[in-house]
PDB file of N, CA and C in Angstrom:
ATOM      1  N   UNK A   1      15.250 -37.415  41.009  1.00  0.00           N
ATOM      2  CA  UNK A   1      16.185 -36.306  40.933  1.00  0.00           C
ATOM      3  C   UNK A   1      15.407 -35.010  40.682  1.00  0.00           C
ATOM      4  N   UNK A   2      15.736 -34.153  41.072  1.00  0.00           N
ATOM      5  CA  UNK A   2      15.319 -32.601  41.161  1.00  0.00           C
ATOM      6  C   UNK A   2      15.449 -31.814  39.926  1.00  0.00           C
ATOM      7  N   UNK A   3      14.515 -31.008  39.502  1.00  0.00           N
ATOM      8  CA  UNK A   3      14.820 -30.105  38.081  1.00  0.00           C
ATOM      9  C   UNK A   3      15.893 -29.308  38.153  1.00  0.00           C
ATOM     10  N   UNK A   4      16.251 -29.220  39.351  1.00  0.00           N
ATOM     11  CA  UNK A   4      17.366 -28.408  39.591  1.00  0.00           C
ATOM     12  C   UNK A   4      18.618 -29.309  39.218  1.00  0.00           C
ATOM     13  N   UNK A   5      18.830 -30.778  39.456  1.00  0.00           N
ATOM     14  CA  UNK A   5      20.209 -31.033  38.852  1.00  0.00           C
ATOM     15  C   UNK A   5      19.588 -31.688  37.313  1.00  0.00           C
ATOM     16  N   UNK A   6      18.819 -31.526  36.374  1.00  0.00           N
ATOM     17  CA  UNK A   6      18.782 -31.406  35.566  1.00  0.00           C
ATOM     18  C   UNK A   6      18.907 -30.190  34.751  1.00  0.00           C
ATOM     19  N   UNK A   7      18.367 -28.805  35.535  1.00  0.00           N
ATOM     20  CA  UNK A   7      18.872 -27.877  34.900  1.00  0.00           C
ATOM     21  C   UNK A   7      20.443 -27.365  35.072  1.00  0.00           C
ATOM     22  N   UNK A   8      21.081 -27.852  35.771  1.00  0.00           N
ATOM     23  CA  UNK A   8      22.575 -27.900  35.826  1.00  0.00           C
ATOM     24  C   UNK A   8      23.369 -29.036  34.644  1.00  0.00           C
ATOM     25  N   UNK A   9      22.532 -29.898  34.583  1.00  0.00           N
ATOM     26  CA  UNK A   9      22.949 -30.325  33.331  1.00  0.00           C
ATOM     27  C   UNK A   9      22.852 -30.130  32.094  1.00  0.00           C
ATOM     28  N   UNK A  10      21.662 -29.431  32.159  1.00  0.00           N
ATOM     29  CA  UNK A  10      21.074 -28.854  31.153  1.00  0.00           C
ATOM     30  C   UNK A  10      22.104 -27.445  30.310  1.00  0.00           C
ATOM     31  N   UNK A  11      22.615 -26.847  31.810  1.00  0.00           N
ATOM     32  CA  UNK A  11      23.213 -25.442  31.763  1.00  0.00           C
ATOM     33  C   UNK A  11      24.821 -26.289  31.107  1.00  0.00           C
ATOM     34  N   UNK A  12      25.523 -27.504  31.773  1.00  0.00           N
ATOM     35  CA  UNK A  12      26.251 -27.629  31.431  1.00  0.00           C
ATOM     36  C   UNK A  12      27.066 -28.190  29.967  1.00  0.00           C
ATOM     37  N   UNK A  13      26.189 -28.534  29.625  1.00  0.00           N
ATOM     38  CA  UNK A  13      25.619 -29.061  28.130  1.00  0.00           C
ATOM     39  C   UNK A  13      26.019 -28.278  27.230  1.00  0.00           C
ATOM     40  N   UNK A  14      25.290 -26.940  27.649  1.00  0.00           N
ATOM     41  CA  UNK A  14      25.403 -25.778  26.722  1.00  0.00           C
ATOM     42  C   UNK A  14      26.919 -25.355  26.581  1.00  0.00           C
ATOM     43  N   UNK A  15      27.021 -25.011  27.486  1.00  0.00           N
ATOM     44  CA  UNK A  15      28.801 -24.044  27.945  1.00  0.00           C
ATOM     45  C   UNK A  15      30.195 -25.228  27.835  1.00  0.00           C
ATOM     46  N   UNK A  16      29.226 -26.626  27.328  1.00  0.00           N
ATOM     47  CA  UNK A  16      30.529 -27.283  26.781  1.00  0.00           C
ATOM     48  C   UNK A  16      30.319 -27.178  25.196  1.00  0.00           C
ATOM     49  N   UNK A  17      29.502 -26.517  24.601  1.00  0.00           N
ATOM     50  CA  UNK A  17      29.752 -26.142  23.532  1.00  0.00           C
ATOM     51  C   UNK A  17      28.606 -27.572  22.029  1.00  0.00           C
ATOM     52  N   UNK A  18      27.802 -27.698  23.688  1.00  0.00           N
ATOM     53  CA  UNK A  18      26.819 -28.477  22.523  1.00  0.00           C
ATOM     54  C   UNK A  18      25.369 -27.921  22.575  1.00  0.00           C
ATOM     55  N   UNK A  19      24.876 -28.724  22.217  1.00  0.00           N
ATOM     56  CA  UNK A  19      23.493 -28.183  21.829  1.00  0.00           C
ATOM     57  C   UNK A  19      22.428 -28.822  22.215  1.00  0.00           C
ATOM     58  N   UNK A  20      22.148 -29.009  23.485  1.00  0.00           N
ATOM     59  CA  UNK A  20      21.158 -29.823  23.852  1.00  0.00           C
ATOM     60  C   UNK A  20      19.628 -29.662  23.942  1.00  0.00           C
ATOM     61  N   UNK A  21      18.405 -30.292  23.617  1.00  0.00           N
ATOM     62  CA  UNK A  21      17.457 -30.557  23.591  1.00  0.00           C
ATOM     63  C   UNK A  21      16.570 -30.748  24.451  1.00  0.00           C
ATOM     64  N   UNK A  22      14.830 -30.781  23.781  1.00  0.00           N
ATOM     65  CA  UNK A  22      14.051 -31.710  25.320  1.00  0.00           C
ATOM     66  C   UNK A  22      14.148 -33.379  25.227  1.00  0.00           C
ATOM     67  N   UNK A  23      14.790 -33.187  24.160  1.00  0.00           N
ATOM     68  CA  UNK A  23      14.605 -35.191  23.713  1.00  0.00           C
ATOM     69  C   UNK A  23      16.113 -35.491  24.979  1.00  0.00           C
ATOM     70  N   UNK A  24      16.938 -35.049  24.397  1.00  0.00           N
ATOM     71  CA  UNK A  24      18.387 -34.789  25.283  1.00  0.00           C
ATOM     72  C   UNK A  24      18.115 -35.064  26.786  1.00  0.00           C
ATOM     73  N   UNK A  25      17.492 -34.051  27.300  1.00  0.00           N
ATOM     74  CA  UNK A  25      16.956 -34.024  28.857  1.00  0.00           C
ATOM     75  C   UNK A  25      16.147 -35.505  29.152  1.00  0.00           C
ATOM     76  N   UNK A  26      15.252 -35.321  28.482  1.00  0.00           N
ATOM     77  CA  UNK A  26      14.288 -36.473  28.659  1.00  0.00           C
ATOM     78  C   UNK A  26      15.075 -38.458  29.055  1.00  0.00           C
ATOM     79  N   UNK A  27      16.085 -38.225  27.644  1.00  0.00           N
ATOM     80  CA  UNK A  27      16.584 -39.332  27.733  1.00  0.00           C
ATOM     81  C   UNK A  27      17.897 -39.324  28.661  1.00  0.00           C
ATOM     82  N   UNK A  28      18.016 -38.587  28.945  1.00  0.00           N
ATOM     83  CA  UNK A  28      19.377 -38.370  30.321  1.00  0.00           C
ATOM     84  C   UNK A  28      19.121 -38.861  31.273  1.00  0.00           C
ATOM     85  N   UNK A  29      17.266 -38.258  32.257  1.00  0.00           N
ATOM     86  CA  UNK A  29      17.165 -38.277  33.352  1.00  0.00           C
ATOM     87  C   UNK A  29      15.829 -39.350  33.241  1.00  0.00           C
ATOM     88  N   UNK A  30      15.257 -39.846  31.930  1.00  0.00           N
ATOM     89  CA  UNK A  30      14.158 -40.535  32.142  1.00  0.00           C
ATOM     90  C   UNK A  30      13.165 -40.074  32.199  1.00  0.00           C
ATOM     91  N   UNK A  31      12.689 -38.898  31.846  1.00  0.00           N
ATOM     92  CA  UNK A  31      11.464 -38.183  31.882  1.00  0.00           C
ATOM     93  C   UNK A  31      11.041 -38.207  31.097  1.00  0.00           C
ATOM     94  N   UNK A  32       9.806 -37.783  30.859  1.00  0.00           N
ATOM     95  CA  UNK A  32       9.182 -37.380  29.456  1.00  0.00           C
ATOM     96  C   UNK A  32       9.399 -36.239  29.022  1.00  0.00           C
ATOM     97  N   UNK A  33       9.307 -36.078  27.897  1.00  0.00           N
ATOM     98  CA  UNK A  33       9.781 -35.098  26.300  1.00  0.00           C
ATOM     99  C   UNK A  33       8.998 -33.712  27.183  1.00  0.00           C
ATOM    100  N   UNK A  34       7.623 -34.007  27.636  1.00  0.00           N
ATOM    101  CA  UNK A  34       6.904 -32.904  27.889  1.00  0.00           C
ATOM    102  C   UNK A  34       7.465 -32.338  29.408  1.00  0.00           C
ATOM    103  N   UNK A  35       8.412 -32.957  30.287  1.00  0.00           N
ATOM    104  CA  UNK A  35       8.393 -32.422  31.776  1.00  0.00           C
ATOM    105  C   UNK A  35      10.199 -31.844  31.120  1.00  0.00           C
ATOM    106  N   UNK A  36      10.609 -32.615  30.166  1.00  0.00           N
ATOM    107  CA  UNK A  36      11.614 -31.523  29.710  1.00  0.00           C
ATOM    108  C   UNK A  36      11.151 -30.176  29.569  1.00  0.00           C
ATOM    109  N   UNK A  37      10.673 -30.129  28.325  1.00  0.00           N
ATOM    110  CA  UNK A  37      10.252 -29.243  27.612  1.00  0.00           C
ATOM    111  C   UNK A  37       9.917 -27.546  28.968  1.00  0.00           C
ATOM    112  N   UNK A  38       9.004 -28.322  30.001  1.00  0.00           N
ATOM    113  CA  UNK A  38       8.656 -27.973  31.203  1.00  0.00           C
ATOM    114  C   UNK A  38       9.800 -27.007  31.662  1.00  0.00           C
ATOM    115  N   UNK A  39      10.891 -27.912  32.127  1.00  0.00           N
ATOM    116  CA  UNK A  39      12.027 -27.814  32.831  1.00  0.00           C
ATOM    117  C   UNK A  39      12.841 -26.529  31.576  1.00  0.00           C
ATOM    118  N   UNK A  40      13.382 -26.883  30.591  1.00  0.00           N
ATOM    119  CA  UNK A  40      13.048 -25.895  29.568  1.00  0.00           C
ATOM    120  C   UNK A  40      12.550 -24.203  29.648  1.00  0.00           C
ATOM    121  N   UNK A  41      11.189 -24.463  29.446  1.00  0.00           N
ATOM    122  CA  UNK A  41      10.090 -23.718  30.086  1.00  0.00           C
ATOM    123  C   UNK A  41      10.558 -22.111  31.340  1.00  0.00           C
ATOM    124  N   UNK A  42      10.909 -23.185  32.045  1.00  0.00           N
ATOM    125  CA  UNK A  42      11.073 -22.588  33.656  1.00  0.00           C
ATOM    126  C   UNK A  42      13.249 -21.906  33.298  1.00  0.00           C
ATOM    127  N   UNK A  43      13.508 -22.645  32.988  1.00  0.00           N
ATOM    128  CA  UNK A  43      14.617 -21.743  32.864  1.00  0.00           C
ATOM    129  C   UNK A  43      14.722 -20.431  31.945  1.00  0.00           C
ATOM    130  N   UNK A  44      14.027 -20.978  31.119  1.00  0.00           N
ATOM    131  CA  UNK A  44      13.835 -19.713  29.953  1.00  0.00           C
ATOM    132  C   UNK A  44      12.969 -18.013  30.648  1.00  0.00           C
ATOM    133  N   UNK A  45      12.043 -18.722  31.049  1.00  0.00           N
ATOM    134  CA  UNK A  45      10.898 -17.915  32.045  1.00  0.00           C
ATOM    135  C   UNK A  45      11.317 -17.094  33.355  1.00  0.00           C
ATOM    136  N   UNK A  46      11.127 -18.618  34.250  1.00  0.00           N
ATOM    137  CA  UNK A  46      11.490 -17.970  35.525  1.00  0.00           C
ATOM    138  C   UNK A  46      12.810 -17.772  35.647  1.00  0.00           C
ATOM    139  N   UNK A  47      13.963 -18.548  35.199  1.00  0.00           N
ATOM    140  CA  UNK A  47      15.158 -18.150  35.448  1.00  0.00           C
ATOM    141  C   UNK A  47      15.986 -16.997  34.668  1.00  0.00           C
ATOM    142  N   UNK A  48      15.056 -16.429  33.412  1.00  0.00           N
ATOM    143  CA  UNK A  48      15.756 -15.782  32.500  1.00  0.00           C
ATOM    144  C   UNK A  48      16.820 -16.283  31.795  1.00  0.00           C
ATOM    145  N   UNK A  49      16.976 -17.424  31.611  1.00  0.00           N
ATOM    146  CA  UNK A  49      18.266 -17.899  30.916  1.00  0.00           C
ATOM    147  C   UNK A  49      18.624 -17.400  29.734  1.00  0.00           C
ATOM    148  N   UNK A  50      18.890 -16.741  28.907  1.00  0.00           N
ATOM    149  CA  UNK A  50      19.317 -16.197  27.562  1.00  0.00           C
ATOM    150  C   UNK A  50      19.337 -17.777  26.807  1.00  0.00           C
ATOM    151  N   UNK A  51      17.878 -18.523  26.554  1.00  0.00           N
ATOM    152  CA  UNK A  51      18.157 -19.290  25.659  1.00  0.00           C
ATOM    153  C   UNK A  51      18.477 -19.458  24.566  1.00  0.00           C
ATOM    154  N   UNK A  52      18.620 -19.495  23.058  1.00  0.00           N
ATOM    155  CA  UNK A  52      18.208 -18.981  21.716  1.00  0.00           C
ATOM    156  C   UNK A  52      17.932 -20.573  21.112  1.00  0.00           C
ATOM    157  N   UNK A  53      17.280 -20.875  20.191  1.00  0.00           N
ATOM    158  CA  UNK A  53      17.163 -22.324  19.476  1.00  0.00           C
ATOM    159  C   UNK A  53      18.140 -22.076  18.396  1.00  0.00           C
ATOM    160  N   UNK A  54      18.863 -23.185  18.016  1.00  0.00           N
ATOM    161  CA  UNK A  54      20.090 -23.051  17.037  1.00  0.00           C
ATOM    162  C   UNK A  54      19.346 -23.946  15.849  1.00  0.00           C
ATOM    163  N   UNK A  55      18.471 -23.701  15.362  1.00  0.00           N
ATOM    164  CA  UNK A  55      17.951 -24.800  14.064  1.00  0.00           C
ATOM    165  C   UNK A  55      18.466 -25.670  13.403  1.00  0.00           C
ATOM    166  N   UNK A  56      20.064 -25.019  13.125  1.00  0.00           N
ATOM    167  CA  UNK A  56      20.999 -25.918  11.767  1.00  0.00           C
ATOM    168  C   UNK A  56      21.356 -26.929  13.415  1.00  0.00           C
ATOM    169  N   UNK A  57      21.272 -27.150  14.609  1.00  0.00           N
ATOM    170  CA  UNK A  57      21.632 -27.977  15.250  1.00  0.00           C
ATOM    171  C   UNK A  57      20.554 -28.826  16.159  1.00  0.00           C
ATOM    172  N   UNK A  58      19.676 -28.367  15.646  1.00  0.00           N
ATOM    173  CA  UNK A  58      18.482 -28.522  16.738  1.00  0.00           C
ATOM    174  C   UNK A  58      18.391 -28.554  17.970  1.00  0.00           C
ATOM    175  N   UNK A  59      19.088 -27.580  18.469  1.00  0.00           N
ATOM    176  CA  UNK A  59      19.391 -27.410  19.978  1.00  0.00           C
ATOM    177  C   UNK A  59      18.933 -25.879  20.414  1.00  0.00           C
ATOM    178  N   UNK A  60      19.510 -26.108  21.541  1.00  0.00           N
ATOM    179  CA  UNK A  60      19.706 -24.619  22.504  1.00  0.00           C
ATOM    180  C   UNK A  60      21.162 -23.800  22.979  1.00  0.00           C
ATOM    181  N   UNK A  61      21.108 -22.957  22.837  1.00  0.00           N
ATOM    182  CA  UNK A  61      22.357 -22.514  23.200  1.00  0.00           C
ATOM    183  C   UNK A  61      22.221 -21.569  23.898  1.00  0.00           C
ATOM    184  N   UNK A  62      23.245 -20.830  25.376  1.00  0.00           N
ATOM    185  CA  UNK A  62      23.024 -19.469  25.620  1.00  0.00           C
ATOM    186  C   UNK A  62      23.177 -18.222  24.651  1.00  0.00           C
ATOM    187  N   UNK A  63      21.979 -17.567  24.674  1.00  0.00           N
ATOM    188  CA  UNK A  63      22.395 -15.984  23.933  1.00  0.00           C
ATOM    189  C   UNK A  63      23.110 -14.769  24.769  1.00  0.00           C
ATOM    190  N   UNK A  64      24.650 -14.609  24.468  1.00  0.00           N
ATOM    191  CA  UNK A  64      25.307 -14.071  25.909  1.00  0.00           C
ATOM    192  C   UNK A  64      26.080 -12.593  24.566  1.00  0.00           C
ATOM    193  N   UNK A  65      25.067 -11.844  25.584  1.00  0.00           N
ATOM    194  CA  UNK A  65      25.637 -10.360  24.564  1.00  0.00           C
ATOM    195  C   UNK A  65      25.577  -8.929  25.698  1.00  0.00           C
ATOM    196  N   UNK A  66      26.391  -8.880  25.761  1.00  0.00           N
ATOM    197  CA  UNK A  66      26.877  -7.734  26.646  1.00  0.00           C
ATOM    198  C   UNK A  66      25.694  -6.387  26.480  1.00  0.00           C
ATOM    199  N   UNK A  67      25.630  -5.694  27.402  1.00  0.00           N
ATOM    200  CA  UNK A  67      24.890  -4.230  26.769  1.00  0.00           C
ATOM    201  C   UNK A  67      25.789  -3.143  25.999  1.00  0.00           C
ATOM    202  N   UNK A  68      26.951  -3.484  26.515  1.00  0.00           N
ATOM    203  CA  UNK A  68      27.789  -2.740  25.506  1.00  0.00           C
ATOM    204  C   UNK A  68      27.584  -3.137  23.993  1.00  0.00           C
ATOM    205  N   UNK A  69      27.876  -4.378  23.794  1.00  0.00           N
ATOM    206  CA  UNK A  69      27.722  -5.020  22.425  1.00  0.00           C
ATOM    207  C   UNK A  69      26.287  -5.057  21.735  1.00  0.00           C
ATOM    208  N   UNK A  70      25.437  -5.038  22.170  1.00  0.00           N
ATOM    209  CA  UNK A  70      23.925  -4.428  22.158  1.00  0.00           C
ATOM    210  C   UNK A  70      23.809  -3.021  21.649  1.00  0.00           C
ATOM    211  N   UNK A  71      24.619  -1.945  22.688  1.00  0.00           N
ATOM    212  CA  UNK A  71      24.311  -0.739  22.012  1.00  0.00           C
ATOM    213  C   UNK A  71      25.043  -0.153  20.906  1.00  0.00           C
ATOM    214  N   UNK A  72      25.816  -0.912  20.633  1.00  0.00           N
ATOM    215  CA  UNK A  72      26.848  -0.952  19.327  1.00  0.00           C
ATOM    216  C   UNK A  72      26.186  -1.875  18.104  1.00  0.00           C
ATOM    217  N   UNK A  73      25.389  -2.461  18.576  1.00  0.00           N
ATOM    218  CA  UNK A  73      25.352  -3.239  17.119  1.00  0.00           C
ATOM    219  C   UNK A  73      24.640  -2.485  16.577  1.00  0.00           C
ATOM    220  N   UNK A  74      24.710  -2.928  15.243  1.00  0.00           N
ATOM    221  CA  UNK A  74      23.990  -1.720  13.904  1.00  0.00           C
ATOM    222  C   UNK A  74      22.323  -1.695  14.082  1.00  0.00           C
ATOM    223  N   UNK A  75      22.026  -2.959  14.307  1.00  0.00           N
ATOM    224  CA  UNK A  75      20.547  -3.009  14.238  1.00  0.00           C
ATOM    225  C   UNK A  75      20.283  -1.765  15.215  1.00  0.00           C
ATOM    226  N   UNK A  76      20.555  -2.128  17.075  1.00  0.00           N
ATOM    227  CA  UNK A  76      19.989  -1.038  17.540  1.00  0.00           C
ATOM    228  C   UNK A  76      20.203   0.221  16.917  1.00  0.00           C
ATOM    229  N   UNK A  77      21.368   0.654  16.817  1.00  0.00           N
ATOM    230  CA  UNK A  77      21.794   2.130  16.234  1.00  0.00           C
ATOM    231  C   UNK A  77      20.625   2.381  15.019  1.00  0.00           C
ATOM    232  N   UNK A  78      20.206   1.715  14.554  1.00  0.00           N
ATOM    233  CA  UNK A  78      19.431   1.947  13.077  1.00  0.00           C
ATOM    234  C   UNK A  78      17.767   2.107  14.025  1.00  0.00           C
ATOM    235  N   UNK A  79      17.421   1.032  15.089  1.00  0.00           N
ATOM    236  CA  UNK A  79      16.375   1.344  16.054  1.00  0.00           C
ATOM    237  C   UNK A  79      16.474   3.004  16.601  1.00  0.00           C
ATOM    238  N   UNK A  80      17.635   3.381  16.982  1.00  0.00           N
ATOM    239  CA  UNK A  80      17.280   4.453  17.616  1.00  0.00           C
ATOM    240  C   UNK A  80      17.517   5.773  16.852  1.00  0.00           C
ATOM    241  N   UNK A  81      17.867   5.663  15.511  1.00  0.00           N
ATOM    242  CA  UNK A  81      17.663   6.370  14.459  1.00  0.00           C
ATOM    243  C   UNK A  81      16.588   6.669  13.861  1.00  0.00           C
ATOM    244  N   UNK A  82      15.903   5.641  13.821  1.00  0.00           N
ATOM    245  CA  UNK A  82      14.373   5.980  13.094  1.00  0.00           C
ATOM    246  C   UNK A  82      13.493   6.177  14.028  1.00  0.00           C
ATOM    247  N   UNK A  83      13.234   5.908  15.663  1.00  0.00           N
ATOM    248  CA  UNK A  83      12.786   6.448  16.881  1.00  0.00           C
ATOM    249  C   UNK A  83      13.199   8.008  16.780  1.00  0.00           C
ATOM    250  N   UNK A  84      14.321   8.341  16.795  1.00  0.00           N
ATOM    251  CA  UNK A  84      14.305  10.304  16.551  1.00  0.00           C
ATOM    252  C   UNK A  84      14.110  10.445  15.868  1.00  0.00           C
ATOM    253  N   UNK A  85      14.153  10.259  14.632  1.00  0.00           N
ATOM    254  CA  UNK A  85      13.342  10.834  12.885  1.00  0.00           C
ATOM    255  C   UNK A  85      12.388  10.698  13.009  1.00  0.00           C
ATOM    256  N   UNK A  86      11.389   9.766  13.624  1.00  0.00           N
ATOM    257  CA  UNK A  86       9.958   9.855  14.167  1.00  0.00           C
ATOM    258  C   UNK A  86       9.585  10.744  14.986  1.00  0.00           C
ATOM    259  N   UNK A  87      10.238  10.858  16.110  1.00  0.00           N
ATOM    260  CA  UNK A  87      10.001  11.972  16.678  1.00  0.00           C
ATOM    261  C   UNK A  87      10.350  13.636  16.313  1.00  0.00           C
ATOM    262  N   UNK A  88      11.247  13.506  16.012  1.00  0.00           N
ATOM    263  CA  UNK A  88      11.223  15.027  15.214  1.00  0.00           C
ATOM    264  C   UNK A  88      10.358  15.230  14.165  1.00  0.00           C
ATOM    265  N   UNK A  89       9.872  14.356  13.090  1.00  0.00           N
ATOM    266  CA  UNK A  89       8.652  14.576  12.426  1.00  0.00           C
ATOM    267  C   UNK A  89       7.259  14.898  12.452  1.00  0.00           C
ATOM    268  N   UNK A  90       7.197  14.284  14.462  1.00  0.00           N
ATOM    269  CA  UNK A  90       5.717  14.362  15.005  1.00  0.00           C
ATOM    270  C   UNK A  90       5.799  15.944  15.875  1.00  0.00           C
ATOM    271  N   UNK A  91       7.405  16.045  16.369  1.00  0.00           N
ATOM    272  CA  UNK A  91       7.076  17.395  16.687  1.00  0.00           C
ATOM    273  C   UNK A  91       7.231  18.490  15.491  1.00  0.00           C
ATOM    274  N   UNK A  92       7.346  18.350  14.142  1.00  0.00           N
ATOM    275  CA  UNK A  92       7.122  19.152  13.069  1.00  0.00           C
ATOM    276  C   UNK A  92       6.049  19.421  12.817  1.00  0.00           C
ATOM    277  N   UNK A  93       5.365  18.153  12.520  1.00  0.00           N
ATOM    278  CA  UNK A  93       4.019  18.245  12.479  1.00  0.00           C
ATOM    279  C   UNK A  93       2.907  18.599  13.618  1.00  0.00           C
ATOM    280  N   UNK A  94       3.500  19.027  14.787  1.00  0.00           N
ATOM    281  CA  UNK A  94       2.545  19.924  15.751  1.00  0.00           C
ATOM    282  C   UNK A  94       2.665  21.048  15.808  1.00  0.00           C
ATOM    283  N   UNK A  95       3.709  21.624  15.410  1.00  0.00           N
ATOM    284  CA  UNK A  95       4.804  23.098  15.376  1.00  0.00           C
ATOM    285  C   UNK A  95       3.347  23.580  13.984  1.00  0.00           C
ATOM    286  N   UNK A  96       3.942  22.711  13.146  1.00  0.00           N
ATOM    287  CA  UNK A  96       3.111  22.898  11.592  1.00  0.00           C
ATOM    288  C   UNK A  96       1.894  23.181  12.091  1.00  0.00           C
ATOM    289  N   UNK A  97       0.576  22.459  12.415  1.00  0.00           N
ATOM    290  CA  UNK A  97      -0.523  22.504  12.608  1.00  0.00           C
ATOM    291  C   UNK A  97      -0.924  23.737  13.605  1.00  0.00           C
ATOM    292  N   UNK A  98      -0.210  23.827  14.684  1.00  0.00           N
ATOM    293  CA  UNK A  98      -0.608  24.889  15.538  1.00  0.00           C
ATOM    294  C   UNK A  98      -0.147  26.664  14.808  1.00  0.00           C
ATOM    295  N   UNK A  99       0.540  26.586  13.337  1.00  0.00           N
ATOM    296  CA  UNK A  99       1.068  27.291  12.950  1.00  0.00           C
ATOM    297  C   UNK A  99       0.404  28.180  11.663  1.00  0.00           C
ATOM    298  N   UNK A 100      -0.421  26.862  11.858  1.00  0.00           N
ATOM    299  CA  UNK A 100      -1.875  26.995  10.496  1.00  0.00           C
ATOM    300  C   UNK A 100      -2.890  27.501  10.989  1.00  0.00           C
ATOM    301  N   UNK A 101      -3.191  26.960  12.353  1.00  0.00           N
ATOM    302  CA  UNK A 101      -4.645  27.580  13.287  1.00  0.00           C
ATOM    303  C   UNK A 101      -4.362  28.853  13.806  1.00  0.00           C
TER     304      UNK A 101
END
């Protein structure tokens, strides 16, 4: 069987709301832990999959967050807060220096 209908199982796993593994894969299709892991690998990579590891489950899950919901969350807003307070400080401090010479 093809990595491709393992990564469809793989994908489907997730979006039924579990948490599947390379042990998971491995023992599904008969492979080894490491051509999971592989398969894994390549979705995360080449396919971009929004994986995230869920620890308290020992799995994988999709990470599915809008850019809207991205540019709203606090963290960024607090990222692009201290990016302009940085920058207005570095252009103070050139204003300053060229103001001294």
């Amino acid at each position: 069987m093809s990595n491709m209908h393992r990564i469809h199982w793989f994908d489907e796993q997730i979006r039924s709301g579990r948490f599947p593994n390379s042990s998971w894969l491995a023992r599904e299709f008969e492979i080894s832990r490491r051509q999971a892991q592989r398969d894994i690998e390549y979705m995360a990579i080449s396919l971009r999959a929004p994986l995230v590891n869920i620890a308290k489950y020992r799995g994988l899950q999709h990470l599915f967050i809008s850019e809207w919901e991205e540019l709203l969350s606090p963290s960024w807003l607090r990222r692009k807060l201290q990016q302009s307070a940085e920058s207005i400080i570095d252009r103070l401090a050139v204003q300053h220096k060229a103001n001294v010479n």
